[in-house]
Protein backbone atom coordinates (compact mmCIF):
# COMPACT_ATOMS: atom_id res chain seq x y z
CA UNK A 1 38.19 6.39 296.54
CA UNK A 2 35.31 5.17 295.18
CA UNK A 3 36.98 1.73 293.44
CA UNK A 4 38.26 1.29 297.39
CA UNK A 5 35.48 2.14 298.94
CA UNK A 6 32.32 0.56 297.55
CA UNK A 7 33.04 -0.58 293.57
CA UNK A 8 35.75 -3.38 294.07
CA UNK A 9 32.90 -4.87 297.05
CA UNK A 10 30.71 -8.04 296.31
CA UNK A 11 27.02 -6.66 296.63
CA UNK A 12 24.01 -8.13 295.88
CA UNK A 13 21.98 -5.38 293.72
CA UNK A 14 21.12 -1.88 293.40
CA UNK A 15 19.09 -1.81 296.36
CA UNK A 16 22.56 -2.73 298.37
CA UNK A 17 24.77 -0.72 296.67
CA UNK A 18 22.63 2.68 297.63
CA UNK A 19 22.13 1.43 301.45
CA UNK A 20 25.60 0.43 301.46
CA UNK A 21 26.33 4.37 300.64
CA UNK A 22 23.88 5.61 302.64
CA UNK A 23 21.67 7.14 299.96
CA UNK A 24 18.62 5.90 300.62
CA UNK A 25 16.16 7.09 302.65
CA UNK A 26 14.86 6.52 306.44
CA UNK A 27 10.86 5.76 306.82
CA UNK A 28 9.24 7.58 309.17
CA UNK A 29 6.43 5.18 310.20
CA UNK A 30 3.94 6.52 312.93
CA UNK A 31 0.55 4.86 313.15
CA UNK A 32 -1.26 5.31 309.59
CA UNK A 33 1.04 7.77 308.25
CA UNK A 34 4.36 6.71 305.99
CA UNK A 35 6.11 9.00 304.79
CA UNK A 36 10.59 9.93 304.27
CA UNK A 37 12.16 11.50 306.76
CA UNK A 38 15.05 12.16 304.97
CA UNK A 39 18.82 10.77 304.47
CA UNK A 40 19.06 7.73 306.41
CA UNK A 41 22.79 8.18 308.54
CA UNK A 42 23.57 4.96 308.09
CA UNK A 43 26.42 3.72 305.50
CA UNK A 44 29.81 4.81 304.31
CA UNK A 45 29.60 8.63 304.80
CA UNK A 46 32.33 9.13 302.83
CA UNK A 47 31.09 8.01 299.91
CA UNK A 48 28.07 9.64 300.49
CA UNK A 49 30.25 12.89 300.41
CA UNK A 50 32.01 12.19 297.52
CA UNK A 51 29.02 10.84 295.60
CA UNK A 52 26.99 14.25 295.93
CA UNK A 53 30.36 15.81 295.10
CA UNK A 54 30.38 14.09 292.01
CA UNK A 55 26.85 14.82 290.91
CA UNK A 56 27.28 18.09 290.96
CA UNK A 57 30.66 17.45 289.06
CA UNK A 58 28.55 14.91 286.54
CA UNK A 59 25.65 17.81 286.17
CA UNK A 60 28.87 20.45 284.79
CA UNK A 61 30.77 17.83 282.03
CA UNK A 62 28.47 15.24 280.89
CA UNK A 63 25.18 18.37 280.30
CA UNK A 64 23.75 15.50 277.32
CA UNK A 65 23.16 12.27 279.42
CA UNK A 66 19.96 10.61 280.34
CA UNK A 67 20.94 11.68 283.68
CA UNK A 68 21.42 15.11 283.45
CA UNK A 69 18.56 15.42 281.92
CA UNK A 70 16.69 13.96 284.29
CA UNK A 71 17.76 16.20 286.74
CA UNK A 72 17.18 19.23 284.88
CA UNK A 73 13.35 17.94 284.04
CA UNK A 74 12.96 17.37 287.68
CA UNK A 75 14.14 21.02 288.74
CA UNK A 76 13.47 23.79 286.40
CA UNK A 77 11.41 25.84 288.00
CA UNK A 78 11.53 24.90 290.87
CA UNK A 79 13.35 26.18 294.86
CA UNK A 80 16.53 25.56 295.95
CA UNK A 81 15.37 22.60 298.52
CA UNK A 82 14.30 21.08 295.02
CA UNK A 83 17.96 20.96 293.47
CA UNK A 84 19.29 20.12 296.83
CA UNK A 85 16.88 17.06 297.37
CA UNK A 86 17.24 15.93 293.69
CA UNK A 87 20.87 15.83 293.66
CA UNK A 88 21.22 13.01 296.68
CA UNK A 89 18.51 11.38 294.12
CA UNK A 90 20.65 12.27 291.25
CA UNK A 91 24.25 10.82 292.99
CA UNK A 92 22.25 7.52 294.13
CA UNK A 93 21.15 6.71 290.28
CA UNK A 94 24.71 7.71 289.14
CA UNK A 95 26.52 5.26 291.75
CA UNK A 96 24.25 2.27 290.86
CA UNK A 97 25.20 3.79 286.96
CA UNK A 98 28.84 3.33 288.12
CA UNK A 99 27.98 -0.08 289.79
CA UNK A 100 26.48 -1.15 286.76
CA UNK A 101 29.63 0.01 284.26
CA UNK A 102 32.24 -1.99 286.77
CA UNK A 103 30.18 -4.88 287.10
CA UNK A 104 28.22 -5.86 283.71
CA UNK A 105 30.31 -3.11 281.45
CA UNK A 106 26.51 -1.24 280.83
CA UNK A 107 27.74 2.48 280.01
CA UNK A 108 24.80 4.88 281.01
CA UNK A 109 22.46 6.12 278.23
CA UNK A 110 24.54 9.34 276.77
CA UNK A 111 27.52 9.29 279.02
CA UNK A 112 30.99 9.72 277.31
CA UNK A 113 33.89 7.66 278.17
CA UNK A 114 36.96 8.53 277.22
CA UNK A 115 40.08 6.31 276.73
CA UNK A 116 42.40 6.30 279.90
């Protein structure tokens, strides 16, 4: 889904790749204050779906990568909200991690590929 969807797609940079999936997020912007208002609804919604899917996926067989770790840095200790906000955070740096793989053959710091 994802090679259909968004990988096999001419974008620009890293920047496009997350708006393209809808993983970024939407400015709230009232006088002096700036501040996230959360998940922007604009994108491919079904790769935002199946991105957070695979986060959660990626956090369960690949425990050693400079990603997982990350995430587990970021939350220990912390609420629920936490996990749940980190893990949109978590699914945009592994997309633009995928991007990077199909597109300049950079594997992510710690991941393990397999043969296919």
């Amino acid at each position: 889904m994802l090679v259909h969807e968004i990988l096999s797609r001419k974008l620009r940079d890293r920047r496009a790749v997350a708006r393209y999936a809808g993983l970024t997020g939407s400015p709230d912007e009232s006088g002096q204050r700036r501040r996230e208002k959360g998940l922007a609804r604009a994108g491919n919604a079904r790769v935002r779906r199946g991105m957070i899917q695979l986060a959660w996926r990626f956090l369960l067989f690949q425990k050693d990568s400079d990603l997982a770790r990350w995430f587990q840095a970021r939350t220990t200790g912390g609420r629920k909200t936490t996990r749940k906000t980190m893990i949109v955070a978590l699914a945009r740096k592994l997309l633009i991690a995928l991007w990077r793989f199909v597109t300049a053959g950079e594997v992510p710091q710690g991941v393990i590929v397999r043969a296919a």
